[in-house]
Protein backbone atom coordinates (compact mmCIF):
# COMPACT_ATOMS: atom_id res chain seq x y z
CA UNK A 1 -58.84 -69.34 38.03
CA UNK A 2 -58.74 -68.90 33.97
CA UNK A 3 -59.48 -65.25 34.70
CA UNK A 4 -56.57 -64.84 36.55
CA UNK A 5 -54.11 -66.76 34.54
CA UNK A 6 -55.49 -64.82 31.43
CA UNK A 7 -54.51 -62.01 33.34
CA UNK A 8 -51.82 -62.43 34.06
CA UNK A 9 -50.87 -63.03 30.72
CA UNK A 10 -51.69 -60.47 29.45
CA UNK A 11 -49.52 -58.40 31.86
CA UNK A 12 -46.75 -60.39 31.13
CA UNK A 13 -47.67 -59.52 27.40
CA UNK A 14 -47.93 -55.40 28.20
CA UNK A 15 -44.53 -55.79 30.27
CA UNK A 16 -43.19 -57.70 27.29
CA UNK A 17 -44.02 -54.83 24.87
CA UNK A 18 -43.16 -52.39 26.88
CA UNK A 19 -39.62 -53.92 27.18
CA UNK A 20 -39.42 -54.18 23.48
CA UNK A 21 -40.44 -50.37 22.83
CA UNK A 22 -38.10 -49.19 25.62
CA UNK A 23 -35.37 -51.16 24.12
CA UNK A 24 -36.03 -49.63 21.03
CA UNK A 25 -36.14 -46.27 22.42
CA UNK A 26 -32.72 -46.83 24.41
CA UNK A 27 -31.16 -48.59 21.60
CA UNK A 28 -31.88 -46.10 18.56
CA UNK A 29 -30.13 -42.96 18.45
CA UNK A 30 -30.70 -40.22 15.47
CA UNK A 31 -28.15 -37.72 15.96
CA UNK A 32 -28.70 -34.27 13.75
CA UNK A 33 -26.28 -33.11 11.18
CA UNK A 34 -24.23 -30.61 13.63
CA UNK A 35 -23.63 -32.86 16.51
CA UNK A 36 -21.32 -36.14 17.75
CA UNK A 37 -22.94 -38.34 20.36
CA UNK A 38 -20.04 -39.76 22.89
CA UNK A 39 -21.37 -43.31 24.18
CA UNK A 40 -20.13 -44.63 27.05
CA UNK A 41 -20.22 -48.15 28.33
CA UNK A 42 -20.16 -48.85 31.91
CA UNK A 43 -17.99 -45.39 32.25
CA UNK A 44 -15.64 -45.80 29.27
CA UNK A 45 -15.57 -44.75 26.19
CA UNK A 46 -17.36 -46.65 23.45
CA UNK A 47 -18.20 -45.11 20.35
CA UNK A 48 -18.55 -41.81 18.71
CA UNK A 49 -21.78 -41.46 16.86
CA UNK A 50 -21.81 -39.15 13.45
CA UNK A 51 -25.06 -37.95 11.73
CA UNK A 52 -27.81 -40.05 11.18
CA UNK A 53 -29.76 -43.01 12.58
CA UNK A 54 -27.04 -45.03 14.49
CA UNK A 55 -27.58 -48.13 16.95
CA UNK A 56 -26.64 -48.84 20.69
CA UNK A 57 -27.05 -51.81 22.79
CA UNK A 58 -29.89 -50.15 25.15
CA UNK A 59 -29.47 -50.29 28.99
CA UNK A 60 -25.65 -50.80 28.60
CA UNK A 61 -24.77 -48.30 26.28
CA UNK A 62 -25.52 -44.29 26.62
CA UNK A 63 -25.46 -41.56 25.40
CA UNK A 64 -22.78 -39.31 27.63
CA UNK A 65 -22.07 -36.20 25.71
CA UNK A 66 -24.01 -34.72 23.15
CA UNK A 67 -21.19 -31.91 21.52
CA UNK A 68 -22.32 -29.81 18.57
CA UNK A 69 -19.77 -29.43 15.77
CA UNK A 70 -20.33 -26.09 14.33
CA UNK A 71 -18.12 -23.36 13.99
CA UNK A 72 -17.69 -21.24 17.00
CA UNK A 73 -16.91 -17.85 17.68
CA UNK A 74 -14.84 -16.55 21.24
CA UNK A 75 -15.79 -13.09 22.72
CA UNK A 76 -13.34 -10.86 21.23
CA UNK A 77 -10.71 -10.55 23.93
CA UNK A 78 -7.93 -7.37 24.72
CA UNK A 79 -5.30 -7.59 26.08
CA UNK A 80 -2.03 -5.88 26.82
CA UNK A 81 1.44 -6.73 25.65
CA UNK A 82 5.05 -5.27 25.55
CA UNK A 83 6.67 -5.48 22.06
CA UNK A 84 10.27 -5.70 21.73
CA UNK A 85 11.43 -1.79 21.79
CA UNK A 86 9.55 -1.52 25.18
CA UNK A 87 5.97 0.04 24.05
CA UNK A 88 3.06 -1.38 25.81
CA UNK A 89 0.06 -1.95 22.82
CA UNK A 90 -3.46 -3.25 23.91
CA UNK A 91 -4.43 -5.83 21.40
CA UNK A 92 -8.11 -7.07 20.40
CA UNK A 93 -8.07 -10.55 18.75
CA UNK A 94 -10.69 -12.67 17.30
CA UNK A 95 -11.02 -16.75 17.58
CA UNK A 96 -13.23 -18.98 15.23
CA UNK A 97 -12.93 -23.12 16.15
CA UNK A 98 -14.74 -26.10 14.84
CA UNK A 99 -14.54 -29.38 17.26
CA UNK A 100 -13.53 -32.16 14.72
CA UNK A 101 -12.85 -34.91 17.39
CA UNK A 102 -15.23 -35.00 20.36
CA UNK A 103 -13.55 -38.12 22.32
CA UNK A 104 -10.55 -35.64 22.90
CA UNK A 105 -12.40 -32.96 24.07
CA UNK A 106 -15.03 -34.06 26.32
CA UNK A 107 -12.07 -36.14 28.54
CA UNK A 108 -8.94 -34.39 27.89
CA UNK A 109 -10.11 -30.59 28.51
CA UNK A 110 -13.09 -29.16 30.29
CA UNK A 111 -13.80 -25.68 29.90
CA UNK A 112 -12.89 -25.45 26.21
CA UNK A 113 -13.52 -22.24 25.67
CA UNK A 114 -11.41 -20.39 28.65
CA UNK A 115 -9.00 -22.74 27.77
CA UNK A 116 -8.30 -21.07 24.11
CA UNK A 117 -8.54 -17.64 25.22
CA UNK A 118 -5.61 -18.29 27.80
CA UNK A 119 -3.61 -20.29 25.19
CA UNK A 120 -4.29 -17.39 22.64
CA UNK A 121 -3.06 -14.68 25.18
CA UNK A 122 0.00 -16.46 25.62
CA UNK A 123 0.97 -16.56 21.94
CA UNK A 124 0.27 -13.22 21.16
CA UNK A 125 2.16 -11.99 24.67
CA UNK A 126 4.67 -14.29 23.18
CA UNK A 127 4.84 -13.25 19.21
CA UNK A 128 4.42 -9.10 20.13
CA UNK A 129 7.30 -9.82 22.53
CA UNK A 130 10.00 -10.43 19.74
CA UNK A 131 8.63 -7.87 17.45
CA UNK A 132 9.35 -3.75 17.20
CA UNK A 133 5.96 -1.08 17.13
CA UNK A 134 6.76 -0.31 13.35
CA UNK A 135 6.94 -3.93 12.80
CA UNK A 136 3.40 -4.86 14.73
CA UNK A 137 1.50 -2.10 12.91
CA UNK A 138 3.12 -2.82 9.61
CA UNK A 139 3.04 -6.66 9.12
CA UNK A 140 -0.84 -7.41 10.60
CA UNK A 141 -1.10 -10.39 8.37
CA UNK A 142 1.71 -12.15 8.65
CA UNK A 143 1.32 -11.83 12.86
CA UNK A 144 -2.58 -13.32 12.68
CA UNK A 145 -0.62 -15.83 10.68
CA UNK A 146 1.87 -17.24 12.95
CA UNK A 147 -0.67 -16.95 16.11
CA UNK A 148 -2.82 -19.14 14.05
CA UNK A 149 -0.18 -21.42 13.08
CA UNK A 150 1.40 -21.25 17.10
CA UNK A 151 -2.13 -21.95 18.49
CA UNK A 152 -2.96 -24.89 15.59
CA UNK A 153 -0.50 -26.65 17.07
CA UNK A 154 -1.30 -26.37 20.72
CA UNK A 155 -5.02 -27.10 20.11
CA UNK A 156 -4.54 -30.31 18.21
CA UNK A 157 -4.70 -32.16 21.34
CA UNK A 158 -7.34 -31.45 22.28
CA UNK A 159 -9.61 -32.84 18.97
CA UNK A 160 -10.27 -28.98 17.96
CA UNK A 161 -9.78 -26.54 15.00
CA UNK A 162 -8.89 -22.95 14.80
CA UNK A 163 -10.24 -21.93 11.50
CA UNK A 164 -9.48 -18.10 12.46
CA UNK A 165 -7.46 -16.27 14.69
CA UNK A 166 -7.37 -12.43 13.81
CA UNK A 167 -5.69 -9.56 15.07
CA UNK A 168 -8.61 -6.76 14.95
CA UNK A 169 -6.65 -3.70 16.12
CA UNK A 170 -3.55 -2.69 18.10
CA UNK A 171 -3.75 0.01 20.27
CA UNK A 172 -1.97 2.45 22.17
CA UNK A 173 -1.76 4.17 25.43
CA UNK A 174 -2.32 8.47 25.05
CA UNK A 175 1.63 9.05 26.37
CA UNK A 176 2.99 7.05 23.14
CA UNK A 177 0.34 7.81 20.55
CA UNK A 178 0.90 11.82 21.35
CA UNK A 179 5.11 10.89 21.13
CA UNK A 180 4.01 9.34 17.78
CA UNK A 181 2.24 11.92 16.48
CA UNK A 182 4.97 14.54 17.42
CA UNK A 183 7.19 12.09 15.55
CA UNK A 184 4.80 11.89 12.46
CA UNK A 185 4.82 15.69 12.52
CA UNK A 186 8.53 16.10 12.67
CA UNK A 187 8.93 13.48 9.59
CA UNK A 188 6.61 15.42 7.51
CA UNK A 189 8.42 18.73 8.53
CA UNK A 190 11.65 17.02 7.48
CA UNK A 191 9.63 16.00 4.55
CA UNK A 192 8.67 19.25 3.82
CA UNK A 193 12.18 20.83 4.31
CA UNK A 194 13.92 18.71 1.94
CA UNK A 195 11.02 19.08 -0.44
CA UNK A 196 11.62 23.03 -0.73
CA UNK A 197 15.36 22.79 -0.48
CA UNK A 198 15.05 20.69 -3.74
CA UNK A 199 12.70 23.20 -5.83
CA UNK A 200 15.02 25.68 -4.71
CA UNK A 201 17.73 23.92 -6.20
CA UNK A 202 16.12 22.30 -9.49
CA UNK A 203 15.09 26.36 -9.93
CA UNK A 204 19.07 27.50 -9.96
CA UNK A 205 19.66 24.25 -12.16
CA UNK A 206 16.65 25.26 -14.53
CA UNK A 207 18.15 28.98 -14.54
CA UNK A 208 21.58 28.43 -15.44
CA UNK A 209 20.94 26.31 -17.94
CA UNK A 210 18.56 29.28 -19.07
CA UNK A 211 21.70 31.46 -18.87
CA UNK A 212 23.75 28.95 -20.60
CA UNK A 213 21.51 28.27 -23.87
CA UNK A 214 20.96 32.18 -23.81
CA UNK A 215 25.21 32.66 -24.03
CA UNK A 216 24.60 29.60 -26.56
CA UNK A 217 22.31 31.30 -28.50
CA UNK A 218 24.71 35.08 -28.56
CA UNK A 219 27.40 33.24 -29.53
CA UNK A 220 25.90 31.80 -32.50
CA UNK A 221 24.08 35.41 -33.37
CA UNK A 222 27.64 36.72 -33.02
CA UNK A 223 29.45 33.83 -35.25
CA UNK A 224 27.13 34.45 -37.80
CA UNK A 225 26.89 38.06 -38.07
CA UNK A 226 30.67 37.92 -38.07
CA UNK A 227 30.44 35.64 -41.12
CA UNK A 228 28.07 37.64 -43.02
CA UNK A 229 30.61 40.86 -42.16
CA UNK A 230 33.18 38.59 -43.62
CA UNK A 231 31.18 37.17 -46.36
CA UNK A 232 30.46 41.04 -46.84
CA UNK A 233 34.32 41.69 -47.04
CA UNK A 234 35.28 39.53 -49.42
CA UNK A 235 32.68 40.23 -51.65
CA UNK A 236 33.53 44.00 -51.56
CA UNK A 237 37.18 43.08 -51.51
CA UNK A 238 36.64 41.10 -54.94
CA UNK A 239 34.92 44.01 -56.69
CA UNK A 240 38.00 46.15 -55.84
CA UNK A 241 40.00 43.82 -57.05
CA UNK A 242 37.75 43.49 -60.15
CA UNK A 243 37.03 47.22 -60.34
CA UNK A 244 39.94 49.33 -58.83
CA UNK A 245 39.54 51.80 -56.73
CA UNK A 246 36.48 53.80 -58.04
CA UNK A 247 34.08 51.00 -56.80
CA UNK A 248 35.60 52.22 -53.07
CA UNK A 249 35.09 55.26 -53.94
CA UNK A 250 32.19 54.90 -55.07
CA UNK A 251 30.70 52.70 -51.89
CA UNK A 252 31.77 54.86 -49.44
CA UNK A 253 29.61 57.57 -51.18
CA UNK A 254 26.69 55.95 -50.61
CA UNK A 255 27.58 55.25 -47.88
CA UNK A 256 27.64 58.86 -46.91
CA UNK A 257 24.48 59.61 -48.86
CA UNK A 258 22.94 57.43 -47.13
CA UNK A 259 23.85 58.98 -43.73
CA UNK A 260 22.63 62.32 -44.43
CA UNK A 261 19.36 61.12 -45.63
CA UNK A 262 18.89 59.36 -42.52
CA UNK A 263 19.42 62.91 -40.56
CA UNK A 264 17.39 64.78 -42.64
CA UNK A 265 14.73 62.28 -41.80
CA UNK A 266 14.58 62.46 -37.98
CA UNK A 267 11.62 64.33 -36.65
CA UNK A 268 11.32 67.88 -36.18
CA UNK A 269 13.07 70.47 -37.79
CA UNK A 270 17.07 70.30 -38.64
CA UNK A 271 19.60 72.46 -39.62
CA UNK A 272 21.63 70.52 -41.33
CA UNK A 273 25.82 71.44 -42.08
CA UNK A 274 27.40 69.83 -44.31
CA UNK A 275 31.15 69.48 -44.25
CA UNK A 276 32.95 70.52 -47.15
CA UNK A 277 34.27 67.41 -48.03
CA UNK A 278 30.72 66.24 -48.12
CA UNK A 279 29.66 68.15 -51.65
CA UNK A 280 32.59 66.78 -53.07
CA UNK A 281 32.06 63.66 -51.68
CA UNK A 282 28.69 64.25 -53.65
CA UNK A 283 30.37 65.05 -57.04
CA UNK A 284 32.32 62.24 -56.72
CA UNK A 285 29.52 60.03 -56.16
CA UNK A 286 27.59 61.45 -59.55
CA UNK A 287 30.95 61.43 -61.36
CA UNK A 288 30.91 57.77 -60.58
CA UNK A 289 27.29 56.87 -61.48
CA UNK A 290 28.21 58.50 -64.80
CA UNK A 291 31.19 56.77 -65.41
CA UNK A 292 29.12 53.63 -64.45
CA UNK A 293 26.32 54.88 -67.06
């Protein structure tokens, strides 16, 4: 009879402990730095549990939804989509998220991830749609930012964070990238044109102007030779005024002697007449240096 009450005590004992070490089991919860623990009670929502050791009231309390909070990244999804002048593009786009509030996610959406993609396909249908080719192609950045901003806003509900949304590429079908490129071609032929047509005109500006500082330039020459003919003038004018007539005389005579020296110089040989006038133009010219002497 002792034997079996002490052994039953002692089972109560092992039951006890056991109780006690299960409840501690059940009741302590150490969640890791990158996940949210959603605890339910009975079926409803209880708590949210962060990072760390945290404490539940075992057997009542569990531990429904274990959701990691790191940053995630979507496949990168393509799809097609109509801007505004009619052109169908095929765009790639990129998703990044962070779940921030777990409670919101785990009962108010349930495939999270299909659930972006849609919404994302939707915007960008949505934001291509009221924009031209040119304007796509051209403004990149400020298009990632307004799907970001459009699907921010959408995804708030649902206790989750875009912290990307980028438009990787935008491409076209062969029919309107070959109409581009005969477009591109064209511009740079027009380019081209207009190029040429300017040199051409620039090089008739650059030559009349030559033309113009060359006139410039013969008109001066001519202004100042005809000064130093009139400077000449008046200087030979004043020494016949001074002088009389012999120094006229006397000018011209050189003048002439000078002139047949100049023949008798040219190469080969010269026969040389001499008007008659000429030897007394001579005479005259000796009479003068004599008078002068």
């Amino acid at each position: 009879m002792p034997f079996d009450y002490i052994g039953g005590g002692t089972i109560v004992l092992l039951l006890l402990a056991l109780f006690i070490i299960l409840s501690i089991f059940l009741g302590v919860r150490i969640v890791p730095q990158s996940q949210k623990f959603v605890v339910e009670r009975f079926g409803r929502l209880r708590a949210v549990l962060g990072p760390g050791i945290n404490l539940i009231v075992p057997f009542i309390d569990t531990v429904a939804h274990k959701v990691s909070i790191l940053e995630r990244q979507l496949p990168n999804q393509q799809q097609d989509a109509i801007t505004s002048d009619n052109v169908l593009v095929q765009v790639e786009t990129s998703v990044f998220y962070r779940i921030m509030e777990p409670e919101k996610t785990v009962y108010r959406i349930r495939d999270v991830d299909a659930a972006i993609l849609t919404t994302v396909a939707g915007i960008v249908r949505s934001e291509i749609g009221t924009m031209e080719l040119d304007e796509v192609q051209s403004n990149r950045a400020r298009l990632t930012q307004k799907i970001g901003a459009s699907i921010a806003d959408v995804v708030d509900d649902w206790g989750i964070q875009v912290t990307r949304a980028e438009l990787l590429d935008v491409n076209l079908d062969e029919a309107t990238r070959a109409a581009m490129l005969q477009q591109l071609n064209a511009e740079r032929a027009r380019r081209a044109a207009v190029t040429e047509a300017e040199g051409k005109r620039r090089a008739v500006e650059l030559a009349a102007d030559g033309e113009l500082y060359a006139a410039e330039q013969a008109a001066k020459a001519k202004r100042i030779s005809a000064d130093a003919e009139a400077y000449a003038t008046g200087v030979i004018a004043e020494a016949i005024a001074r002088n009389g007539l012999e120094a006229a005389q006397y000018q011209i005579a050189i003048a002439q002697v000078e002139a047949m020296k100049n023949v008798a110089e040219g190469e080969g040989k010269q026969t040389i007449v001499l008007p008659a006038h000429m030897i007394d133009a001579f005479g005259d010219a000796f009479k003068l240096l004599k008078g002068r002497g």
